[in-house]
Protein backbone atom coordinates (compact mmCIF):
# COMPACT_ATOMS: atom_id res chain seq x y z
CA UNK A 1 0.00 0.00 0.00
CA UNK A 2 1.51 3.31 -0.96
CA UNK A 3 2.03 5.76 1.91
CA UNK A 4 0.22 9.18 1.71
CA UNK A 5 2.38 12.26 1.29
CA UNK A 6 1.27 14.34 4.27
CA UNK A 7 3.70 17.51 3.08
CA UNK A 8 1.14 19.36 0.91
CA UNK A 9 -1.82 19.37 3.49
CA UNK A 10 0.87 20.06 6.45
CA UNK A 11 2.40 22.90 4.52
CA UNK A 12 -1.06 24.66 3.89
CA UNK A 13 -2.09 23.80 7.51
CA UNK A 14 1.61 26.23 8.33
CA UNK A 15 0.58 28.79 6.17
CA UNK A 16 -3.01 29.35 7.52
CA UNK A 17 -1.56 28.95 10.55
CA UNK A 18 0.94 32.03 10.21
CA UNK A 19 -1.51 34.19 8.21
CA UNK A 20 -4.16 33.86 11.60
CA UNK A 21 -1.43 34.75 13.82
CA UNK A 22 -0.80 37.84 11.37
CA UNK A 23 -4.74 38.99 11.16
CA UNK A 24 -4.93 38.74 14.95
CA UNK A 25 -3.12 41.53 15.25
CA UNK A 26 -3.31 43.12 12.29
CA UNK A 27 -7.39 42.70 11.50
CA UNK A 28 -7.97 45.90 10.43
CA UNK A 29 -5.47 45.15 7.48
CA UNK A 30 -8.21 43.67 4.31
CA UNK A 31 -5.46 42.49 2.49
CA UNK A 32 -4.15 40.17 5.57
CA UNK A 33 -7.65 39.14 6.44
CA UNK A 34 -8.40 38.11 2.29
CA UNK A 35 -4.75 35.87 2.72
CA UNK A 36 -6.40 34.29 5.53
CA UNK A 37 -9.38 33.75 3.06
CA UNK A 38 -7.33 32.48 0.31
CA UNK A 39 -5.24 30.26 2.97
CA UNK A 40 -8.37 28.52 4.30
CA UNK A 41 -9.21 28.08 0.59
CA UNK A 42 -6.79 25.75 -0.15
CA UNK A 43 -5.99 24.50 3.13
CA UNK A 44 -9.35 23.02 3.13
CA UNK A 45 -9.44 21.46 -0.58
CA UNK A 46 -6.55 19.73 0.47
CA UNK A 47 -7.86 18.79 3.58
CA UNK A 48 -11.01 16.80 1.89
CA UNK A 49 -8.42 15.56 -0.36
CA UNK A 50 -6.35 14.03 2.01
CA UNK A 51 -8.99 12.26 3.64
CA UNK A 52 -10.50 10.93 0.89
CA UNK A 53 -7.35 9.26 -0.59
CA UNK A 54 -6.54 7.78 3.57
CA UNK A 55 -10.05 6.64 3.44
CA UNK A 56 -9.91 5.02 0.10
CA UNK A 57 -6.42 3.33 0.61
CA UNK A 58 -7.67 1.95 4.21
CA UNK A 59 -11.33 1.01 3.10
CA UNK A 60 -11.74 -1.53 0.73
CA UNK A 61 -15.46 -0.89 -0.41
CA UNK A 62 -14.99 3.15 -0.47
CA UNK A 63 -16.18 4.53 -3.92
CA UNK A 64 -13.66 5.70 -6.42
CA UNK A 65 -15.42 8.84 -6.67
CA UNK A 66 -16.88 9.61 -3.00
CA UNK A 67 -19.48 12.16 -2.63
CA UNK A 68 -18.93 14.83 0.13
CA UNK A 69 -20.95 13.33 2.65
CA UNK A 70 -19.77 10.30 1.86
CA UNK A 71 -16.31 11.40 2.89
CA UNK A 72 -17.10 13.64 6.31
CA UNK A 73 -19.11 10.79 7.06
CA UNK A 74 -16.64 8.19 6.69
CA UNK A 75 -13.92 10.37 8.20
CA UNK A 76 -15.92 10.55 11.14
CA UNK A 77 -16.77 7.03 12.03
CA UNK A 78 -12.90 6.42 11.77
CA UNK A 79 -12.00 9.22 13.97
CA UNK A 80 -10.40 11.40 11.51
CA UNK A 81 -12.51 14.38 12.28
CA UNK A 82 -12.87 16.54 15.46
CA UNK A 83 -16.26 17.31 13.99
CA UNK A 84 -19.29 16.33 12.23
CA UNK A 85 -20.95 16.57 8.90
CA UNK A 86 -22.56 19.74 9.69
CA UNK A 87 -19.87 21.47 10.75
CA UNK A 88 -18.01 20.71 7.69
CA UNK A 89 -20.77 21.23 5.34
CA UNK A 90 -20.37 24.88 6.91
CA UNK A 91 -16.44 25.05 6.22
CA UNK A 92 -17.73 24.03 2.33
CA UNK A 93 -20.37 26.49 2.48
CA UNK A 94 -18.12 28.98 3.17
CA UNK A 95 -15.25 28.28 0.74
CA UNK A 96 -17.79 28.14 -1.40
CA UNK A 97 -18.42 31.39 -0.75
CA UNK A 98 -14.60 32.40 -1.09
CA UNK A 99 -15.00 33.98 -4.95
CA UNK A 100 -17.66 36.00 -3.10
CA UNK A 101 -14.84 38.02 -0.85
CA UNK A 102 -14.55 41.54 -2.54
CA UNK A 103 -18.07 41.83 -0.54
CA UNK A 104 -17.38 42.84 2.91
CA UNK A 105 -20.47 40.91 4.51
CA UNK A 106 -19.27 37.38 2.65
CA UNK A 107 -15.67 38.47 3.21
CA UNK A 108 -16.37 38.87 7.17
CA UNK A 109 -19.01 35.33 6.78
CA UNK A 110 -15.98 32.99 5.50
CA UNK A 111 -13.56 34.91 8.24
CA UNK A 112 -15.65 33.87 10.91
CA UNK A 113 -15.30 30.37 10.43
CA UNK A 114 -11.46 30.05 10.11
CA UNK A 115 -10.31 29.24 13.41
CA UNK A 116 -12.81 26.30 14.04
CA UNK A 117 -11.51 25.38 10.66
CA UNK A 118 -8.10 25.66 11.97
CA UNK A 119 -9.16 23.58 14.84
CA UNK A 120 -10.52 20.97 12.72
CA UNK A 121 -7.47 20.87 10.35
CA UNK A 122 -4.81 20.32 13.01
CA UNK A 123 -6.79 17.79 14.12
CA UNK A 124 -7.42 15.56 11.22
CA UNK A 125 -3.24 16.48 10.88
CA UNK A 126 -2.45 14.62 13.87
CA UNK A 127 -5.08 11.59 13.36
CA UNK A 128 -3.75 11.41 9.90
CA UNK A 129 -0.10 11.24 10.99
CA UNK A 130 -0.53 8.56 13.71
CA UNK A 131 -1.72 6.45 10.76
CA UNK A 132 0.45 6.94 8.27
């Protein structure tokens, strides 16, 4: 079985990591705040990445092409996940949103979310590498 490349996911996980730090004390600063949009962005592609390629190497019957649900849900049961489908059904909701930012109310909606996000990510980071 070919081991997963955590680097990507644990790179992106840094970089939100440093941009939060940065808009903390610096949140007046819209340019800081839409790297911290464009951060969770990615950081959280990768993130439903990452568990869907765990979950289909470790899970024999997973489908080739998983449906989102499928995936949190699945995540979940195996412990992946510091929370549940509705929670990250919100995190998707929100980068959904992300194209959206130049509006300050969506800009401000998709900030708001970013540190539970950041929560959740380290999380499924650690789970991830005491399995692989």
């Amino acid at each position: 079985m070919k081991m997963i490349d955590l680097t990507s996911y644990e790179n992106a996980l840094k970089t939100l990591n440093e941009i939060i730090i940065r808009y903390d004390k610096e949140s007046y600063d819209n340019a800081i705040r839409d790297a911290v949009i464009q951060r969770f962005e990615y950081t959280y592609s990768l993130a439903i990445k990452i568990m869907m390629r765990y979950l289909q190497q470790q899970i024999t019957d997973f489908p080739d092409t998983p449906t989102f649900n499928e995936i949190i849900r699945k995540a979940n049961q195996v412990g992946l996940l510091l929370n549940n489908l509705e929670k990250w059904t919100d995190y998707r909701h929100k980068r959904n949103l992300t194209s959206h930012t130049y509006e300050e109310s969506i800009a401000n909606t998709v900030i708001s979310v970013v540190k539970d996000f950041q929560k959740d990510a380290e999380f499924l980071l650690t789970e991830l590498k005491k399995r692989v």
